[in-house]
Protein backbone atom coordinates (compact mmCIF):
# COMPACT_ATOMS: atom_id res chain seq x y z
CA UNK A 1 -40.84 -45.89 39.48
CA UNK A 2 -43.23 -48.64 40.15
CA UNK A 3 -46.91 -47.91 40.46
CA UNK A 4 -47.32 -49.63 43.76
CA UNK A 5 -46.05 -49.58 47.38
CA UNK A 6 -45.84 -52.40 50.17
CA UNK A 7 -46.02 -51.36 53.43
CA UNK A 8 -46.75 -52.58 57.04
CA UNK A 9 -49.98 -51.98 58.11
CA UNK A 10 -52.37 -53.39 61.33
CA UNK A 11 -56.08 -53.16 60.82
CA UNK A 12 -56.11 -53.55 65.16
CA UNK A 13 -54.48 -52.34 67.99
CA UNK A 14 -51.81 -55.26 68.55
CA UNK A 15 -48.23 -56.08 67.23
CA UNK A 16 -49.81 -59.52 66.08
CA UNK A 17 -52.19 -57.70 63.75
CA UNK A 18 -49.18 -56.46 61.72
CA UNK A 19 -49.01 -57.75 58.13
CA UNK A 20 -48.06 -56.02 54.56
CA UNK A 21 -50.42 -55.23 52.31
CA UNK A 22 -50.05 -53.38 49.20
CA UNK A 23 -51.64 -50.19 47.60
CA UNK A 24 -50.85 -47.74 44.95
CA UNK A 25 -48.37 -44.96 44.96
CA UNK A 26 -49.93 -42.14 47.07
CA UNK A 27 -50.89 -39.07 44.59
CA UNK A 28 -49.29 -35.61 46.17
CA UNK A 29 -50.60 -31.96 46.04
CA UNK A 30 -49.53 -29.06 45.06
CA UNK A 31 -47.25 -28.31 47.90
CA UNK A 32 -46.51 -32.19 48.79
CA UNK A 33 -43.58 -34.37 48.16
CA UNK A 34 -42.94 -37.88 47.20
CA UNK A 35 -40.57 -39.85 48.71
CA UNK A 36 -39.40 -42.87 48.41
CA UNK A 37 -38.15 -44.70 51.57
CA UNK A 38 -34.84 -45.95 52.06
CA UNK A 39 -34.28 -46.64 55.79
CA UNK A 40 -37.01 -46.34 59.21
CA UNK A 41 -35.67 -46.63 62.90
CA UNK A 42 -37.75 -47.82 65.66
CA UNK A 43 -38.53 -45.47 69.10
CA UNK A 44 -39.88 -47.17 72.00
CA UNK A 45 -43.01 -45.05 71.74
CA UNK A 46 -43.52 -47.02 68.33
CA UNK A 47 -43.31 -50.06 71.09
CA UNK A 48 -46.20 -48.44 72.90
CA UNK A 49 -48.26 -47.02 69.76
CA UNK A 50 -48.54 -50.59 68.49
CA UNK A 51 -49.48 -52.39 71.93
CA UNK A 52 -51.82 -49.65 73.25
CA UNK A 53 -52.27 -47.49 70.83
CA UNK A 54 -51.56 -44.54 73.53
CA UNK A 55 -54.81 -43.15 73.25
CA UNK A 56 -54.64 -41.64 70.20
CA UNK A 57 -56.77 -41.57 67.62
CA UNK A 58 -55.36 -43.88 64.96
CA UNK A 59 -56.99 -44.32 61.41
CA UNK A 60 -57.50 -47.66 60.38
CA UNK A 61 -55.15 -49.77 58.54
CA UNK A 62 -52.60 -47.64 60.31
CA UNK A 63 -49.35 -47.87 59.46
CA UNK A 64 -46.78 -47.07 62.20
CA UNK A 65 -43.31 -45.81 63.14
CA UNK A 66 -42.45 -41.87 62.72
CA UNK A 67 -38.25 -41.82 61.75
CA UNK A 68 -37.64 -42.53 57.87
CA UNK A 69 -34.91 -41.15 55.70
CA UNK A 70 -35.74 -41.44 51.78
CA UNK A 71 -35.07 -39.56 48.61
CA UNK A 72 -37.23 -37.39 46.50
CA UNK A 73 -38.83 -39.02 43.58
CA UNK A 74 -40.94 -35.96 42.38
CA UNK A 75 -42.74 -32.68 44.27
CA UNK A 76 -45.90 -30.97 43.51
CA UNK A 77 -45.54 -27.67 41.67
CA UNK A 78 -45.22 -25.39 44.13
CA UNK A 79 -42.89 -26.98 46.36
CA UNK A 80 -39.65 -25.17 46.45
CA UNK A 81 -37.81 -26.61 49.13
CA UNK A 82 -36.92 -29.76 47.74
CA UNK A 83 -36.39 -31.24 44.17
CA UNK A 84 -36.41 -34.80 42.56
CA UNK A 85 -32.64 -36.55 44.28
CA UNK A 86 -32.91 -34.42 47.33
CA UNK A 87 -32.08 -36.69 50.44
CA UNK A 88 -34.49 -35.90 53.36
CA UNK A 89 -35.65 -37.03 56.64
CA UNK A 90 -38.98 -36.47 58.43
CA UNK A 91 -39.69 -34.33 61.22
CA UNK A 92 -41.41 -36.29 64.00
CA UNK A 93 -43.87 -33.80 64.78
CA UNK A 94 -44.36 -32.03 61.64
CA UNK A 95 -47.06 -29.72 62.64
CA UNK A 96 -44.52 -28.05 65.40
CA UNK A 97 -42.21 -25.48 62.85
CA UNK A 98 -40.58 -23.58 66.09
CA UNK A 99 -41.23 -21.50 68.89
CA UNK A 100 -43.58 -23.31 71.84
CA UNK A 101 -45.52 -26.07 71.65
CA UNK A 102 -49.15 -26.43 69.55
CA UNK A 103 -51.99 -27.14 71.56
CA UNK A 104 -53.02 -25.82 75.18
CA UNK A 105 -53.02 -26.51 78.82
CA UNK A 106 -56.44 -28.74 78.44
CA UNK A 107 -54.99 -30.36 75.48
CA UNK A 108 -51.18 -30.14 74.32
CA UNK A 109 -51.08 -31.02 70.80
CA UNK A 110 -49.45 -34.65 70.10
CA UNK A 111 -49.83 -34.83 66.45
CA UNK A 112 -47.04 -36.86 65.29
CA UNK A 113 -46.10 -38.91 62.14
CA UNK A 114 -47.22 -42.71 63.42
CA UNK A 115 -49.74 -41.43 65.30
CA UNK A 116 -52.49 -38.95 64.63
CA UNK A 117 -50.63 -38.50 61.44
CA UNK A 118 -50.07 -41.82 58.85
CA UNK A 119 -46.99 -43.70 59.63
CA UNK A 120 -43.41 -44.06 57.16
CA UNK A 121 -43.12 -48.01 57.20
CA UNK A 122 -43.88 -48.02 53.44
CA UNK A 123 -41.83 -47.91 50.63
CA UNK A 124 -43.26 -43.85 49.40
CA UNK A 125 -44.76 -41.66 51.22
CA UNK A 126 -46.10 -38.20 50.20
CA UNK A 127 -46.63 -35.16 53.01
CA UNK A 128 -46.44 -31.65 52.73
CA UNK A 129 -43.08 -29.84 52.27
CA UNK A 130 -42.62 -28.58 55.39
CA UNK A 131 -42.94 -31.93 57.44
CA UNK A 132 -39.33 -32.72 55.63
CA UNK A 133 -35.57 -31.62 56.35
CA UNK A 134 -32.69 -32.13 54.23
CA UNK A 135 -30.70 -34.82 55.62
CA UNK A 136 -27.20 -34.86 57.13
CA UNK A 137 -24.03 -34.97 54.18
CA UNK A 138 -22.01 -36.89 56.47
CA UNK A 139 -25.12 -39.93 57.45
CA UNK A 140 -25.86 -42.80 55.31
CA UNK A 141 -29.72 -43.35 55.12
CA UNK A 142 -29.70 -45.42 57.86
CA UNK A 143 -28.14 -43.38 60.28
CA UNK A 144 -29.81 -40.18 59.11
CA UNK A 145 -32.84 -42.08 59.73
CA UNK A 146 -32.15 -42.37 63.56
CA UNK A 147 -32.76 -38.58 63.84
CA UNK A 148 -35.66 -37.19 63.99
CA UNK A 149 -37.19 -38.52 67.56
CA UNK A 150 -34.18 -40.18 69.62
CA UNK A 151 -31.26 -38.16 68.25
CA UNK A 152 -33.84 -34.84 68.44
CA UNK A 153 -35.23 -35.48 71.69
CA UNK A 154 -31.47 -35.67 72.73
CA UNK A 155 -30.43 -32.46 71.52
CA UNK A 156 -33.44 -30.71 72.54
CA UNK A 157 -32.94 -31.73 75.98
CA UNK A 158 -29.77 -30.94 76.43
CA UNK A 159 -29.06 -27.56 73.76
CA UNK A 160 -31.76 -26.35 72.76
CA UNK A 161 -33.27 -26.27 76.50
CA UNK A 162 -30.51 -27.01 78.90
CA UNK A 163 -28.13 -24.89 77.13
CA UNK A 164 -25.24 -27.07 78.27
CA UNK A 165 -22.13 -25.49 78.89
CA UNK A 166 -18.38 -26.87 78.61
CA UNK A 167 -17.37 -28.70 82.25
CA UNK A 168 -21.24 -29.59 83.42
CA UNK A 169 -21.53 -32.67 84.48
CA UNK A 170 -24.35 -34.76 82.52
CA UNK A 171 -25.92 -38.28 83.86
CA UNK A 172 -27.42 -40.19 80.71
CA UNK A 173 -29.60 -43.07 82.06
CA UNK A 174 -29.16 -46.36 79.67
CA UNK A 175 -27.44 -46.68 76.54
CA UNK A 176 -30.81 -46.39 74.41
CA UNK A 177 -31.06 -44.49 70.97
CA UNK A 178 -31.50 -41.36 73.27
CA UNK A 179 -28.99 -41.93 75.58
CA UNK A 180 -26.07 -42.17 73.50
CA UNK A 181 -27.31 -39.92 71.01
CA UNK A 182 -27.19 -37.37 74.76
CA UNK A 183 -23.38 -39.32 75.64
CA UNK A 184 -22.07 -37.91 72.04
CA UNK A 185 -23.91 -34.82 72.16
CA UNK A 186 -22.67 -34.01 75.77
CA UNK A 187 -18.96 -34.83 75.11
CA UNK A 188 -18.99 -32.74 72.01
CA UNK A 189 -20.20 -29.92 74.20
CA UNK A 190 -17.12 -30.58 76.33
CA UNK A 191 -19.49 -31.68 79.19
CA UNK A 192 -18.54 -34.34 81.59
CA UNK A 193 -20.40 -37.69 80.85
CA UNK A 194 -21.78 -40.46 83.36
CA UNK A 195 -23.59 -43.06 82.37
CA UNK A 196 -25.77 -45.68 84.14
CA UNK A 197 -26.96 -49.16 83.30
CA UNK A 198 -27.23 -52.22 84.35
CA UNK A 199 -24.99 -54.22 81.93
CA UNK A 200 -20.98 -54.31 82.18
CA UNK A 201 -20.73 -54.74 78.88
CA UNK A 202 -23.20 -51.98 77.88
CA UNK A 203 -21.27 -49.63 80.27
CA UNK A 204 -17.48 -50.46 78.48
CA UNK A 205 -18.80 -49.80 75.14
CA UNK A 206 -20.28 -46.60 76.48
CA UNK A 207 -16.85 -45.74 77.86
CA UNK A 208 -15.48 -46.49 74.51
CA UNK A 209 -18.19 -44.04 72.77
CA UNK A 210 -16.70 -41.38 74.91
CA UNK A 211 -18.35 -41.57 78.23
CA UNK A 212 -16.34 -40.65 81.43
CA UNK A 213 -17.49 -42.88 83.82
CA UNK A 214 -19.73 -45.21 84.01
CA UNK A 215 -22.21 -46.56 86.91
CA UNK A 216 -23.42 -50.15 87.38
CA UNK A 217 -26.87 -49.30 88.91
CA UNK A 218 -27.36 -52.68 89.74
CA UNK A 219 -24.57 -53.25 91.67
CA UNK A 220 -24.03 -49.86 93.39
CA UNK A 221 -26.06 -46.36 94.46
CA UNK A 222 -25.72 -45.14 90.93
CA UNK A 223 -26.87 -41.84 93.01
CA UNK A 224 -24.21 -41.86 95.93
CA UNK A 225 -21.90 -42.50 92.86
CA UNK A 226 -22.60 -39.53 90.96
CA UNK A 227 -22.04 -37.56 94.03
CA UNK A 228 -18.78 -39.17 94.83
CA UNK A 229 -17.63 -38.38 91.08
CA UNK A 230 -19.07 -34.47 91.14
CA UNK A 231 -17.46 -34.06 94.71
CA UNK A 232 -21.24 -33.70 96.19
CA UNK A 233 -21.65 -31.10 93.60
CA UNK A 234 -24.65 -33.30 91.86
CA UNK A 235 -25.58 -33.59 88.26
CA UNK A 236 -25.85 -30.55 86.13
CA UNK A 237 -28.61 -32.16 83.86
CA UNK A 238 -29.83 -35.42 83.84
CA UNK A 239 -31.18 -37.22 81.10
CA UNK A 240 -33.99 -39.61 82.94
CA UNK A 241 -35.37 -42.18 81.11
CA UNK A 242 -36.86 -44.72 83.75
CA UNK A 243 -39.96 -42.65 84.78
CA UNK A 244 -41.90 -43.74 87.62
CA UNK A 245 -40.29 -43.63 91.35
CA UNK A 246 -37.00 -43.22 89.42
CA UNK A 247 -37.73 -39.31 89.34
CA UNK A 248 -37.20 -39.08 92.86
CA UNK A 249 -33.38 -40.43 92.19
CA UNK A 250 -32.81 -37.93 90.14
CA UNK A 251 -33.87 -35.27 92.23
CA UNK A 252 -31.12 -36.63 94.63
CA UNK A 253 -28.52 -37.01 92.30
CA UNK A 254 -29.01 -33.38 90.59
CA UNK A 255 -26.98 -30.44 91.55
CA UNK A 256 -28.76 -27.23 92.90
CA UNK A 257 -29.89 -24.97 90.06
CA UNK A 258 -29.44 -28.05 87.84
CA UNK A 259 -31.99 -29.32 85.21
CA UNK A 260 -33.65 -32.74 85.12
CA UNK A 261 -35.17 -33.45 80.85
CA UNK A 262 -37.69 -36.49 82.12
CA UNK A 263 -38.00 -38.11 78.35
CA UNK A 264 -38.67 -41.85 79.17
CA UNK A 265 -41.25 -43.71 81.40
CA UNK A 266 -39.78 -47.29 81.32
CA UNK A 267 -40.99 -47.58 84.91
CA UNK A 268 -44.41 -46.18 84.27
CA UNK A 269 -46.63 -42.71 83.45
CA UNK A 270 -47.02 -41.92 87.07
CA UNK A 271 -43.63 -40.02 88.62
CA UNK A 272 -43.02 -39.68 92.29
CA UNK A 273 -40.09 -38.40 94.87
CA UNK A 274 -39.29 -36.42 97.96
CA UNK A 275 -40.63 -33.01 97.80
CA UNK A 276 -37.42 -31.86 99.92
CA UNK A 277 -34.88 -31.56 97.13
CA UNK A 278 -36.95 -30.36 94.85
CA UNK A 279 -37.80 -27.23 97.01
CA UNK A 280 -34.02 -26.72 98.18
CA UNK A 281 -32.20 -27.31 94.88
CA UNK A 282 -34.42 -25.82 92.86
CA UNK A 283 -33.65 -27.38 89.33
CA UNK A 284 -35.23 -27.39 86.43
CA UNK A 285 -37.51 -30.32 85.82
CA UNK A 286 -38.69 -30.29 82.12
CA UNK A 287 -40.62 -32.82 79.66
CA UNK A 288 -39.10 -33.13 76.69
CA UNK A 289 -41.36 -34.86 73.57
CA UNK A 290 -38.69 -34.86 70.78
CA UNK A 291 -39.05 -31.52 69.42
CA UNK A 292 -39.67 -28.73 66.71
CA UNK A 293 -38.47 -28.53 63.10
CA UNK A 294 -35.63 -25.72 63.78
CA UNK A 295 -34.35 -27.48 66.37
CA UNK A 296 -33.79 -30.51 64.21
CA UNK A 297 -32.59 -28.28 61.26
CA UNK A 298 -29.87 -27.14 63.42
CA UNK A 299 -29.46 -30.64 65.12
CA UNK A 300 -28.46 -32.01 61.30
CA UNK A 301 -26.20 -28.91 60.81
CA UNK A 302 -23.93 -30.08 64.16
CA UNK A 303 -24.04 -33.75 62.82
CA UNK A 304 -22.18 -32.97 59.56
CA UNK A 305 -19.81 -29.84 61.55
CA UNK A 306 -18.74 -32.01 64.47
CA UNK A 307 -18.72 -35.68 62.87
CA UNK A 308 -21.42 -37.06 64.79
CA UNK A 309 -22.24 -40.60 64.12
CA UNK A 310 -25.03 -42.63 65.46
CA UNK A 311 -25.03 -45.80 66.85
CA UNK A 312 -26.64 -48.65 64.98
CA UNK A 313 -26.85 -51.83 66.97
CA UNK A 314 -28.50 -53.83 64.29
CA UNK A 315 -29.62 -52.89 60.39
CA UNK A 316 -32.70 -54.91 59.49
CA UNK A 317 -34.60 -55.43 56.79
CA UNK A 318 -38.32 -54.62 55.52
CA UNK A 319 -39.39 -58.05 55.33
CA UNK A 320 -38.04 -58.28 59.45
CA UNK A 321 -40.38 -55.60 60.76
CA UNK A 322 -41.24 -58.32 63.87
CA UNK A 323 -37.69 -59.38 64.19
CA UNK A 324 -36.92 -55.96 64.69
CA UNK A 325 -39.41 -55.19 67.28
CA UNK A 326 -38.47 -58.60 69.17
CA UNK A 327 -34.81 -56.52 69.67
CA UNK A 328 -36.75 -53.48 70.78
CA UNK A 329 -38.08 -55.43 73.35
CA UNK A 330 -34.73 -56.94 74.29
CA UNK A 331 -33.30 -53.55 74.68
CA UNK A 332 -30.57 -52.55 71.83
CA UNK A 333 -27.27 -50.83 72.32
CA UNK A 334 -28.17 -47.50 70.46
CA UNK A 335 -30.60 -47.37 67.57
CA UNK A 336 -32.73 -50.42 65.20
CA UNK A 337 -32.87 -49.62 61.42
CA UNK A 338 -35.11 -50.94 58.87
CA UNK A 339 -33.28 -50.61 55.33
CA UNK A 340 -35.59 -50.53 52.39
């Protein structure tokens, strides 16, 4: 094992501040694990860390991005969850084991890796233990790598919160990481899928993934669609991604008693709509913000029991960290890898 590690690291809030610099392996604890890195995928909240930083408290060179998969190289001694060879992933918010939510109403806890916590874009990385899971059997390192905050925040959303039953009807919003990680989730679940977008082509390979029908929202009422499709029913859950104004869509489109997972804000922080469906359909309008290490321990168990594969639009690698954010920008079919 070599004695030193490169990594990507910005000494200033910026993209264009990016560079790699080197440093030694990182020493681990008693309880910690080594790992050495073997594939990151990019979130659009790593998008956001490195423009604005989010207004978080970042330490200085920070290194970003939060989804790595990676193999044991050694463990402290009294680690006994993993051993040297073990194949792991880690979990996006690592302080968050189960139950609700750390933190409180004045401030909810946002402590994730690539954020208040050091990044994974370097070749090791040692953290405690318990901020790993084993990774899937049946996922290279590059696909396991996709799970921990698109493929989570999917699953959360939609099992672990919406409890999705066979024959609802789920709208997934774009063909993002989440969104078809939520289309192949869904459709496993023997849910009915719609999906929206505003590219043909993006909609016939999302009808090839599995999806039911598919909605160009740019030329049609992607809303007055669903409805047509559900027979008025509505949406049982939607998956909304745009934020913003496009909240008060979805509070057309959704079916009475039905559940809304807001888990994007492509169209901004600030959410609006019409107070009238909310207050006669009464659904369920959670945030979701990935979620907790169970959750994501049972997530990996359904990838390998029902075949589950993500998509990949494009494998990079390390040397093509900025390449791979210009595709972020350009909005990818599915999920951007790094391979180390």
């Amino acid at each position: 094992m070599s004695k030193w590690t490169q990594q990507w690291t910005m000494d200033a809030i910026g993209p264009q501040n990016l560079k790699v610099t080197e440093r030694a392996v990182p020493e681990f604890g008693e309880r910690d694990v080594l790992v050495r890195t073997t594939a990151v995928s990019l979130n659009y909240r790593d998008k956001l860390v490195l423009e604005t930083g989010m207004g978080l408290d970042l330490a200085f060179p920070f290194v970003p991005l939060s989804d790595m998969s990676g193999v044991v190289e050694a463990v402290g001694e009294g680690v006994a969850r993993f051993r040297p060879g073990d194949r792991v992933i880690a979990a996006f918010a690592p302080d968050w084991r189960d139950g609700p939510r750390p933190g409180n109403g004045r401030t909810p806890s946002y402590a994730t890796l690539g954020g208040v916590h050091p990044g994974v874009m370097s070749e090791y990385v040692a953290f405690p233990e318990d901020w790993f899971v084993a990774a899937p059997e049946s996922l290279d390192a590059a696909e396991a790598s996709t799970l921990p905050c698109a493929g989570l925040t999917a699953w959360f959303a939609l099992i672990e919160k919406g409890r999705l039953r066979p024959g609802d009807r789920v709208v997934v919003q774009g063909t993002g990481g989440v969104a078809l990680f939520g289309l192949q989730i869904a459709k496993a679940a023997g849910a009915e899928v719609i999906v929206t977008s505003g590219s043909p082509d993006k909609l016939e390979r999302a009808l090839a993934l599995g999806a039911h029908h598919g909605i160009d929202r740019l030329r049609e009422d992607w809303v007055e669609r669903v409805l047509a499709l559900t027979g008025d029913h509505g949406a049982d859950h939607i998956l909304e991604i745009a934020g913003g104004a496009g909240l008060g869509q979805s509070l057309n489109a959704v079916a009475p008693d039905g559940r809304i997972s807001v888990i994007g804000v492509l169209e901004g922080f600030e959410v609006s709509g019409p107070v009238g469906p909310l207050l006669l359909k009464s659904p369920v309008l959670q945030g979701i913000s990935v979620g907790h290490r169970r959750a994501l321990e049972d997530f990996v168990g359904a990838i390998d029991r029902l075949g589950l594969k993500p998509v990949i639009d494009k494998r990079y690698k390390f040397g093509e960290f900025r390449e791979a954010l210009a595709h972020l920008d350009r909005g990818p079919f599915g999920k951007i890898v790094i391979e180390f």
